[in-house]
N, C-alpha and C. Protein backbone atom coordinates (compact mmCIF):
# COMPACT_ATOMS: atom_id res chain seq x y z
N UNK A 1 0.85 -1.18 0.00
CA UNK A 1 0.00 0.00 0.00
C UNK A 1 0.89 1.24 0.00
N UNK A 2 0.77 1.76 -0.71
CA UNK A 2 0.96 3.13 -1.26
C UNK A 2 0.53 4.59 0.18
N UNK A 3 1.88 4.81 0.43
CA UNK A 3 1.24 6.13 1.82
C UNK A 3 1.16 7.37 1.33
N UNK A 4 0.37 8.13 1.38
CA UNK A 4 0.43 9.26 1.29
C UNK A 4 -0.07 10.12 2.08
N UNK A 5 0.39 10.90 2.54
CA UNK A 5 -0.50 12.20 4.27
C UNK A 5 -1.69 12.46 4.01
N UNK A 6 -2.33 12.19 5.15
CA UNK A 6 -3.48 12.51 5.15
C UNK A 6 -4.07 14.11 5.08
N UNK A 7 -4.09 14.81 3.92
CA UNK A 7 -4.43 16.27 4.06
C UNK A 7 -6.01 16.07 3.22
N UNK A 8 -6.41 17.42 3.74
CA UNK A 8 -7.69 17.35 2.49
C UNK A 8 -7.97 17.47 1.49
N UNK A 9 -8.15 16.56 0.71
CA UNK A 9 -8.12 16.75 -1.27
C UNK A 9 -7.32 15.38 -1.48
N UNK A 10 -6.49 15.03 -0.17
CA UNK A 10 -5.63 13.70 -0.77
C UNK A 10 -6.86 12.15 -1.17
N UNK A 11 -6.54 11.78 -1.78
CA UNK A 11 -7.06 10.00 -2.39
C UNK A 11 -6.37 8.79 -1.39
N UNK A 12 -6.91 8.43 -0.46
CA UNK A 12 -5.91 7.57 0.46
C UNK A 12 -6.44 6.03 0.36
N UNK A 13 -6.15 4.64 0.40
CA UNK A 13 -6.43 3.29 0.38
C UNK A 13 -6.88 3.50 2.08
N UNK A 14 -7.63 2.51 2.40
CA UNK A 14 -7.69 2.12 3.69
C UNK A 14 -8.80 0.94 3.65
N UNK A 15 -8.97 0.65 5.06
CA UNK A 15 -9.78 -1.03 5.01
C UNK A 15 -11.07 -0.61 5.81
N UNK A 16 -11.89 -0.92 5.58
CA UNK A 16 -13.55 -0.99 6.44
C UNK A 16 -13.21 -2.02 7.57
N UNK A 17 -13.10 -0.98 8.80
CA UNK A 17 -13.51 -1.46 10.24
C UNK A 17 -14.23 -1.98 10.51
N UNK A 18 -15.87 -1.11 10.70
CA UNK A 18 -16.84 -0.82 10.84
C UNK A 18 -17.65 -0.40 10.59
N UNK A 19 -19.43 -0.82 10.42
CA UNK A 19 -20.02 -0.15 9.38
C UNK A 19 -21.38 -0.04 10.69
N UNK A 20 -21.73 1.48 10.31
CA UNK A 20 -23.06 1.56 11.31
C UNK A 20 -24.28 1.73 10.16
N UNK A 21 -25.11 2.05 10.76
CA UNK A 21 -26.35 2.88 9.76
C UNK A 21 -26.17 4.07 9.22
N UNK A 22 -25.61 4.81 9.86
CA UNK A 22 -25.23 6.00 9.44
C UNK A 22 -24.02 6.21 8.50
N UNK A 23 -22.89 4.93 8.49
CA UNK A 23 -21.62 5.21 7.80
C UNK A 23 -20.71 4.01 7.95
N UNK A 24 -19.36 4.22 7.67
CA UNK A 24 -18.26 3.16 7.92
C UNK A 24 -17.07 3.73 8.09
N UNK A 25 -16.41 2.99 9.33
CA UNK A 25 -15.24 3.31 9.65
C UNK A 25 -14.09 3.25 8.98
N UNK A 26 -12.73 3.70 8.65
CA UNK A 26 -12.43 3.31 7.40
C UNK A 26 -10.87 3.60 8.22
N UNK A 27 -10.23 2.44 8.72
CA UNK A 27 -8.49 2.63 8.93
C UNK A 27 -7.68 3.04 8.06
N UNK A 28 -6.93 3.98 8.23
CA UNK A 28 -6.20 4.92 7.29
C UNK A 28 -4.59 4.52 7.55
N UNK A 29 -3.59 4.66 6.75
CA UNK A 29 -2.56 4.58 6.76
C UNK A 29 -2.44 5.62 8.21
N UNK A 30 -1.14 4.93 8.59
CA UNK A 30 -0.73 5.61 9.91
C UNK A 30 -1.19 5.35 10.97
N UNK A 31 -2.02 4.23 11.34
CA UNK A 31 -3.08 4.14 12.13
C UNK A 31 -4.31 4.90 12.86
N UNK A 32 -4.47 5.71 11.73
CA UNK A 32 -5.58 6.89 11.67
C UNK A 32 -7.05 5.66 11.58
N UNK A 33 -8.00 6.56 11.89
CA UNK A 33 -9.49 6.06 11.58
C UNK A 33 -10.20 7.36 11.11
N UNK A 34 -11.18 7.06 9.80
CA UNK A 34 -12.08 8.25 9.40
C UNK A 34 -13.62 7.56 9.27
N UNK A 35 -14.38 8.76 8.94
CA UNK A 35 -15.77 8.13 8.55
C UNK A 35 -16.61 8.24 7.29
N UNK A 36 -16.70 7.59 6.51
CA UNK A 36 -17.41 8.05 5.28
C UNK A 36 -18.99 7.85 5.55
N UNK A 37 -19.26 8.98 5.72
CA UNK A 37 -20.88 9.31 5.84
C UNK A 37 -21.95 8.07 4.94
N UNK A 38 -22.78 7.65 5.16
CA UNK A 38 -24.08 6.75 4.21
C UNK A 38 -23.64 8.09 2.86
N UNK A 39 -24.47 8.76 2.91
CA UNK A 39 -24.30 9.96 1.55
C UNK A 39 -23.17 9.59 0.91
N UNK A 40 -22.36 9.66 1.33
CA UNK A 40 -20.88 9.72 0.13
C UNK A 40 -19.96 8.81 0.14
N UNK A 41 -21.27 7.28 0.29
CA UNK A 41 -20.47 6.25 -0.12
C UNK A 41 -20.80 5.53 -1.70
N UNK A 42 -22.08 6.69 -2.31
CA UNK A 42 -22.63 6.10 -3.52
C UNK A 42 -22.96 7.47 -4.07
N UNK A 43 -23.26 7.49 -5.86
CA UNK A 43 -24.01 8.74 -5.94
C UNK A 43 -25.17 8.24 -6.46
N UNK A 44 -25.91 7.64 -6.10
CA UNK A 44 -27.38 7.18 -5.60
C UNK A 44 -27.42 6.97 -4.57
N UNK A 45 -29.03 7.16 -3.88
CA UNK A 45 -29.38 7.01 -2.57
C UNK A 45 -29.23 5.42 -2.18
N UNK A 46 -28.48 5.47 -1.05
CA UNK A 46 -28.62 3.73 -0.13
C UNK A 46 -29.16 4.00 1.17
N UNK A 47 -30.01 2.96 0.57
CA UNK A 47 -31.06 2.54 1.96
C UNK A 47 -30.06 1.84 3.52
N UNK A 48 -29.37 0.96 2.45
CA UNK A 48 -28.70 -0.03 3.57
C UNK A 48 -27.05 -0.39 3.12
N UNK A 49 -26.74 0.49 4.27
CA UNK A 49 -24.98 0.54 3.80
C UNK A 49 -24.38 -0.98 3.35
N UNK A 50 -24.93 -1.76 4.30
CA UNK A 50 -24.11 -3.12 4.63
C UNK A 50 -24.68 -3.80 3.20
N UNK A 51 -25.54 -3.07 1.95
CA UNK A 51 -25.68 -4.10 0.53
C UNK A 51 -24.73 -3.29 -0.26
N UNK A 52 -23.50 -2.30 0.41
CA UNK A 52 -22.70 -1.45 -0.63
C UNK A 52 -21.39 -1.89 -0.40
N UNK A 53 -21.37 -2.14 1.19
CA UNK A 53 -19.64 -2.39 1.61
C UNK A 53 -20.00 -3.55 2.45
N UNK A 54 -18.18 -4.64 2.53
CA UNK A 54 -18.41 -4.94 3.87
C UNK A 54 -17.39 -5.40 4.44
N UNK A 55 -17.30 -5.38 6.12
CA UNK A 55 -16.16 -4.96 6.76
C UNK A 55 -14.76 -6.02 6.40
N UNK A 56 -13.91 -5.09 6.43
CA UNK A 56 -12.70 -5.69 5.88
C UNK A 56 -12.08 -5.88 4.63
N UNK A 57 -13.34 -4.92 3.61
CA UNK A 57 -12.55 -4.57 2.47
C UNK A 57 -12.00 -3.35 1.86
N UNK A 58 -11.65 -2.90 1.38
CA UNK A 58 -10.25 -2.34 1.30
C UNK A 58 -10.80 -1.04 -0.11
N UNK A 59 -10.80 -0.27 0.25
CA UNK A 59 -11.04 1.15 -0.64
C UNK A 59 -10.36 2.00 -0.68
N UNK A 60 -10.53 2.97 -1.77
CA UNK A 60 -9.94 3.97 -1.97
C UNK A 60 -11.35 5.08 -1.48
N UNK A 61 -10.33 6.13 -0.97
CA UNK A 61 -11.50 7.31 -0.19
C UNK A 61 -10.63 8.77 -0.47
N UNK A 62 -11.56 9.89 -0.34
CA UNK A 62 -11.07 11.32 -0.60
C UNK A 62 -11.40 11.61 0.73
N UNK A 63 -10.51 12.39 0.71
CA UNK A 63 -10.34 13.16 2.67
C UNK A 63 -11.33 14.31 2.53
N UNK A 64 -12.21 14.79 3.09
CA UNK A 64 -12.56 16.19 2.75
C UNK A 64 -12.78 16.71 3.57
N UNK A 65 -12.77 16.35 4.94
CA UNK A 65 -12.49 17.60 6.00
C UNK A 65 -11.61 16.59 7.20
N UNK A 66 -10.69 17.51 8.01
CA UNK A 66 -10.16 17.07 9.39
C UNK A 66 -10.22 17.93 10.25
N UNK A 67 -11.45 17.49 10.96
CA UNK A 67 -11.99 18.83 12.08
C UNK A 67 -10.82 18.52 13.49
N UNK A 68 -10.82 19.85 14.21
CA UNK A 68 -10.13 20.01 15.18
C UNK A 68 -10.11 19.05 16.15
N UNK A 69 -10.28 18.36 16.24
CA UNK A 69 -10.72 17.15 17.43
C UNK A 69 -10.19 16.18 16.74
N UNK A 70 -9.62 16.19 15.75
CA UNK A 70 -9.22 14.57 15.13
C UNK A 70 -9.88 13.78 13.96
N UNK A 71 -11.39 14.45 14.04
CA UNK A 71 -12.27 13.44 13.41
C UNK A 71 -11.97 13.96 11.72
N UNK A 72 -11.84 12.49 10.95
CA UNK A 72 -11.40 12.74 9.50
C UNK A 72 -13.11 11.93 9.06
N UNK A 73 -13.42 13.40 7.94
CA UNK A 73 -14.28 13.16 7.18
C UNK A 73 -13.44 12.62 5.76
N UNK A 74 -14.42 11.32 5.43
CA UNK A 74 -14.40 10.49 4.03
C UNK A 74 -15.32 10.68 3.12
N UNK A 75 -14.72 10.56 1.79
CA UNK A 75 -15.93 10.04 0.88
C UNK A 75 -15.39 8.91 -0.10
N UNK A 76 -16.25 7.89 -0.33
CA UNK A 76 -15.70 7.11 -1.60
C UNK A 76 -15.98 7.70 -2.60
N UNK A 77 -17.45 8.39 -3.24
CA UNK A 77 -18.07 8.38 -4.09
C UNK A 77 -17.08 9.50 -4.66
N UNK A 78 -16.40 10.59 -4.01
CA UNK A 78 -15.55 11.52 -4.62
C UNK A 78 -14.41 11.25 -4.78
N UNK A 79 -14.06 9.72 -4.44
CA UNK A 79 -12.69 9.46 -4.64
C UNK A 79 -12.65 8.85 -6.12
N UNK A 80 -13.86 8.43 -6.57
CA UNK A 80 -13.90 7.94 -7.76
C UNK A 80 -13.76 9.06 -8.99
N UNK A 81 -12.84 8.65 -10.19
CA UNK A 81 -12.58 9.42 -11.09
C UNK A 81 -13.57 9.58 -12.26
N UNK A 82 -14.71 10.45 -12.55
CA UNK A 82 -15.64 10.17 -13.75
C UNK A 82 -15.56 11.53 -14.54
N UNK A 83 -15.41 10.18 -15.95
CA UNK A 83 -15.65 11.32 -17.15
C UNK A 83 -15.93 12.38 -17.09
N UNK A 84 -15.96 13.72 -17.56
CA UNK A 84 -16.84 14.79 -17.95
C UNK A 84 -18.30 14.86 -18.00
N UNK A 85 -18.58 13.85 -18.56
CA UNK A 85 -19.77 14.11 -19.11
C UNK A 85 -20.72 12.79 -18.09
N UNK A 86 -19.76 12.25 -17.11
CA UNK A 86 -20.85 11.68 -16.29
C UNK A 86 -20.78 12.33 -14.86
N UNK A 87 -20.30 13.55 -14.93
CA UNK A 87 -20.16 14.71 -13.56
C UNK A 87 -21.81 15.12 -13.78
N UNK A 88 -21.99 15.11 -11.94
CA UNK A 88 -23.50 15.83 -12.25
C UNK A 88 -22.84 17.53 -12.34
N UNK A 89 -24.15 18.44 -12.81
CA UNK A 89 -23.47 19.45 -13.14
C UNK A 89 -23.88 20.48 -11.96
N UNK A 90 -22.90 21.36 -11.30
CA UNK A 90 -23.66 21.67 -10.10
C UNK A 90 -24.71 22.86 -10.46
N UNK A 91 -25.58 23.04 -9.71
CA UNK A 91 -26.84 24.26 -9.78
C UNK A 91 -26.51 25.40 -8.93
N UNK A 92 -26.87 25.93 -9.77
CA UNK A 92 -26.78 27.58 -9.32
C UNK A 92 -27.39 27.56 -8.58
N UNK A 93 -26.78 28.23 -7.27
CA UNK A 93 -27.41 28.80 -6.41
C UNK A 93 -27.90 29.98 -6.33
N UNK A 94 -28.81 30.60 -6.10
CA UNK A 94 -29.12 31.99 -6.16
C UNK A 94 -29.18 32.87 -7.10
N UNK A 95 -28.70 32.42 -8.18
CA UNK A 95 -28.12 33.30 -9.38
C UNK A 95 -28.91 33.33 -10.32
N UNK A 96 -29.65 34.79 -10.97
CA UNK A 96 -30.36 34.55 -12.13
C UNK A 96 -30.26 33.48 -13.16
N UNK A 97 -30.89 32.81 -14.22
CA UNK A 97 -30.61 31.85 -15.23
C UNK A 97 -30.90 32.50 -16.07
N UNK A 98 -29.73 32.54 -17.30
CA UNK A 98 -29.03 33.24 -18.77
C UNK A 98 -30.68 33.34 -19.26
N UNK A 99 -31.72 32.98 -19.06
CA UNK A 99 -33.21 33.74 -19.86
C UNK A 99 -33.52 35.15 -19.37
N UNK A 100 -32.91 35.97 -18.97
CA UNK A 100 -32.87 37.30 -18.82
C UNK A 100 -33.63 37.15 -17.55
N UNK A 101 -33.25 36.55 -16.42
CA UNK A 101 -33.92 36.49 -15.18
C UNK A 101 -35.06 35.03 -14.78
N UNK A 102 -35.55 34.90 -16.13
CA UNK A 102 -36.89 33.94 -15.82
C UNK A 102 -36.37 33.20 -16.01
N UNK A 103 -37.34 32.34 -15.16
CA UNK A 103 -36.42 30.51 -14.75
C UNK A 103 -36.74 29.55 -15.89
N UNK A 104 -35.91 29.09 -16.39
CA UNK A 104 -37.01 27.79 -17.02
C UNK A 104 -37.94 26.77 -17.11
N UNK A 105 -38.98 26.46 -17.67
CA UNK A 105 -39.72 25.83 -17.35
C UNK A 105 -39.28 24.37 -16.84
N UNK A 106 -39.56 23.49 -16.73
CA UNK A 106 -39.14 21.96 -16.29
C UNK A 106 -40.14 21.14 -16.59
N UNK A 107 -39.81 19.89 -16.83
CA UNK A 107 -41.54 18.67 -17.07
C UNK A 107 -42.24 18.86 -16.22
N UNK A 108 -42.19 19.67 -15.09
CA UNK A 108 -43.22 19.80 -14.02
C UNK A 108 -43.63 21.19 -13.90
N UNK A 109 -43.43 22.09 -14.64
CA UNK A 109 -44.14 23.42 -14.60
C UNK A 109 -43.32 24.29 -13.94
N UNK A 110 -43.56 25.47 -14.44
CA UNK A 110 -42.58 26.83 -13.82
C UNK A 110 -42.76 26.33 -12.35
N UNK A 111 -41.71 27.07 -12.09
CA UNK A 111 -41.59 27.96 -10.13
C UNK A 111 -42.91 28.12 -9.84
N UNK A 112 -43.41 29.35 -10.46
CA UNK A 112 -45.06 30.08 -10.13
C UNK A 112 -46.27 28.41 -9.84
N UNK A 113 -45.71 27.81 -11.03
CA UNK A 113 -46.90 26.70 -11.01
C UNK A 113 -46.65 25.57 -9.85
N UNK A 114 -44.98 25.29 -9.16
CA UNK A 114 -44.99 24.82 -8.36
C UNK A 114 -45.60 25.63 -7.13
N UNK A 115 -45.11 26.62 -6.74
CA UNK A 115 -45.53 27.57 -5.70
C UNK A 115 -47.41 27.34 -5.38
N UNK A 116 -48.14 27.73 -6.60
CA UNK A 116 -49.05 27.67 -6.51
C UNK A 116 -49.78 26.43 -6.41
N UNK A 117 -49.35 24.93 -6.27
CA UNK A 117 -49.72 23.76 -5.95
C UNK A 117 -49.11 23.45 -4.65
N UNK A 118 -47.92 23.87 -4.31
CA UNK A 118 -48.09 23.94 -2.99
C UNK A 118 -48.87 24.62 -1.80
N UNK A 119 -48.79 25.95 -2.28
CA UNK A 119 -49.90 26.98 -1.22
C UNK A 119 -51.37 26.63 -1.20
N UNK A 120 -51.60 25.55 -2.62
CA UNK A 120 -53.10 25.11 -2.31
C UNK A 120 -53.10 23.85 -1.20
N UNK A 121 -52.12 22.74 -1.14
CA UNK A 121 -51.74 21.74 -0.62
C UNK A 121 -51.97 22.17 0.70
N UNK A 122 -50.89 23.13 1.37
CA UNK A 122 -50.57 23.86 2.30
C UNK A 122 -52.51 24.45 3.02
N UNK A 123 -52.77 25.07 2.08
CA UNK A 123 -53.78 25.97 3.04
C UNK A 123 -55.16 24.64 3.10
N UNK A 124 -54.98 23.81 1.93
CA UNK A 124 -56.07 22.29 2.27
C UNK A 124 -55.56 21.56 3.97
N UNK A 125 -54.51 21.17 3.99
CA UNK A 125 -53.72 20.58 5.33
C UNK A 125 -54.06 21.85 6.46
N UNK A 126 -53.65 23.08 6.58
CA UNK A 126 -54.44 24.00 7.47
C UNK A 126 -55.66 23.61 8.03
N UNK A 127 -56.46 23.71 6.83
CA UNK A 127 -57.79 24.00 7.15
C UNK A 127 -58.40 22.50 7.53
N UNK A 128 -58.24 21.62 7.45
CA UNK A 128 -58.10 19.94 7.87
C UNK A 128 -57.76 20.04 9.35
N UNK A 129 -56.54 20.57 9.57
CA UNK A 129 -55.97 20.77 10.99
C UNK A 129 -56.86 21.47 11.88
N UNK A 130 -57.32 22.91 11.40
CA UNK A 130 -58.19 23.73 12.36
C UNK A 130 -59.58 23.03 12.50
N UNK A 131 -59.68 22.32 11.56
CA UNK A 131 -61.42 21.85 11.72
C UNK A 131 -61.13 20.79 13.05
N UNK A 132 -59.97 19.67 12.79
CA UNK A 132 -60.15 18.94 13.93
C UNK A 132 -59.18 19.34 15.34
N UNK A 133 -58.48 20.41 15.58
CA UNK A 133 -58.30 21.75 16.97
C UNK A 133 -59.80 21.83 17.57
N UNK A 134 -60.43 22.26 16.14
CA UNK A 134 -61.79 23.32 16.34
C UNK A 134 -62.98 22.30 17.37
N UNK A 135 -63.17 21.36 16.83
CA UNK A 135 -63.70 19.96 16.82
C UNK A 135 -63.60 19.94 18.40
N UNK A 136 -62.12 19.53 18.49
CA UNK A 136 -61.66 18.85 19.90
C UNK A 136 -61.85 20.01 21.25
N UNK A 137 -61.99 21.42 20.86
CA UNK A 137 -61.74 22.27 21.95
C UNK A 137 -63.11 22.45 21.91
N UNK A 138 -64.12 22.33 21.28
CA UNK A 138 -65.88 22.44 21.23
C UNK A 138 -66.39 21.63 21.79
N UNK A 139 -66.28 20.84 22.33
CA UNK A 139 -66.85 19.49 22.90
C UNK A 139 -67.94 19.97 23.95
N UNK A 140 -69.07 18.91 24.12
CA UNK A 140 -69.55 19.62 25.12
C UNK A 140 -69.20 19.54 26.54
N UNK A 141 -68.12 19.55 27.34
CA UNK A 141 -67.70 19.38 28.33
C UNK A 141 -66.80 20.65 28.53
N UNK A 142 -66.91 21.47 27.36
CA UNK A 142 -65.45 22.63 27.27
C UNK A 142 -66.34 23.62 27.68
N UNK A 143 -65.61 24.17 29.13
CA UNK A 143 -65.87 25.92 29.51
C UNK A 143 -65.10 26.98 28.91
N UNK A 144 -66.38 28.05 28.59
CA UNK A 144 -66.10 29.05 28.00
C UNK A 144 -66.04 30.71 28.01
């Protein structure tokens, strides 16, 4: 095995310790231990870590944070090298989109048309809620 320091951005080998629900332990050269989160051991969602990894085999992982206390954050899924064109592409945050401000539509309808199927959703679930508040505090046993 191949050593290289553990900094952040490095690609390091190490072996699966331990695997919880939440993640897996991952022994690092040097006798370090890190954790690769459930999230960024796939780039699809896993239900159940233990049908992705299992303990005692041996991966390659990207370091991406080493917080003050020791604890080294992992990822496999970023340690893996993919094409160009199979990178997801990241989304703008906050930032107008090149249609002179207006968003684009999507197979599911503008912004406005989502907005407005939610606020109907929203004020149906309200008004469901207050009827049975309304219901329960009316009873005839309630002083008023």
């Amino acid at each position: 095995m191949k050593f290289m320091s553990i900094e952040i951005g490095n690609k390091v080998e190490g072996k699966i310790t331990g695997i919880t629900h939440f993640g897996a332990f991952i022994e690092l050269p040097g006798g370090k231990t890190g954790l690769v989160h459930i999230s960024e051991v796939a780039d699809g969602y896993v239900e159940n870590i233990k049908d992705v990894l299992t303990v005692g085999e041996t991966v390659t992982v990207k370091v991406l944070k080493i917080a003050d206390d020791g604890k080294i954050a992992l990822s496999i899924r970023k340690a893996v090298d993919k094409p160009e064109s199979e990178r997801p592409k990241p989304r703008p945050q906050g930032k107008p989109s090149s249609s002179g401000g207006r968003r684009q539509q999507t197979s599911q309808g503008s912004f406005e048309d989502k907005m407005d199927r939610f606020l109907k959703d929203s004020d149906e679930r309200l008004s469901t809620l207050r009827k049975q508040t309304d219901s329960k505090r009316g009873g005839k046993n309630t002083k008023r």
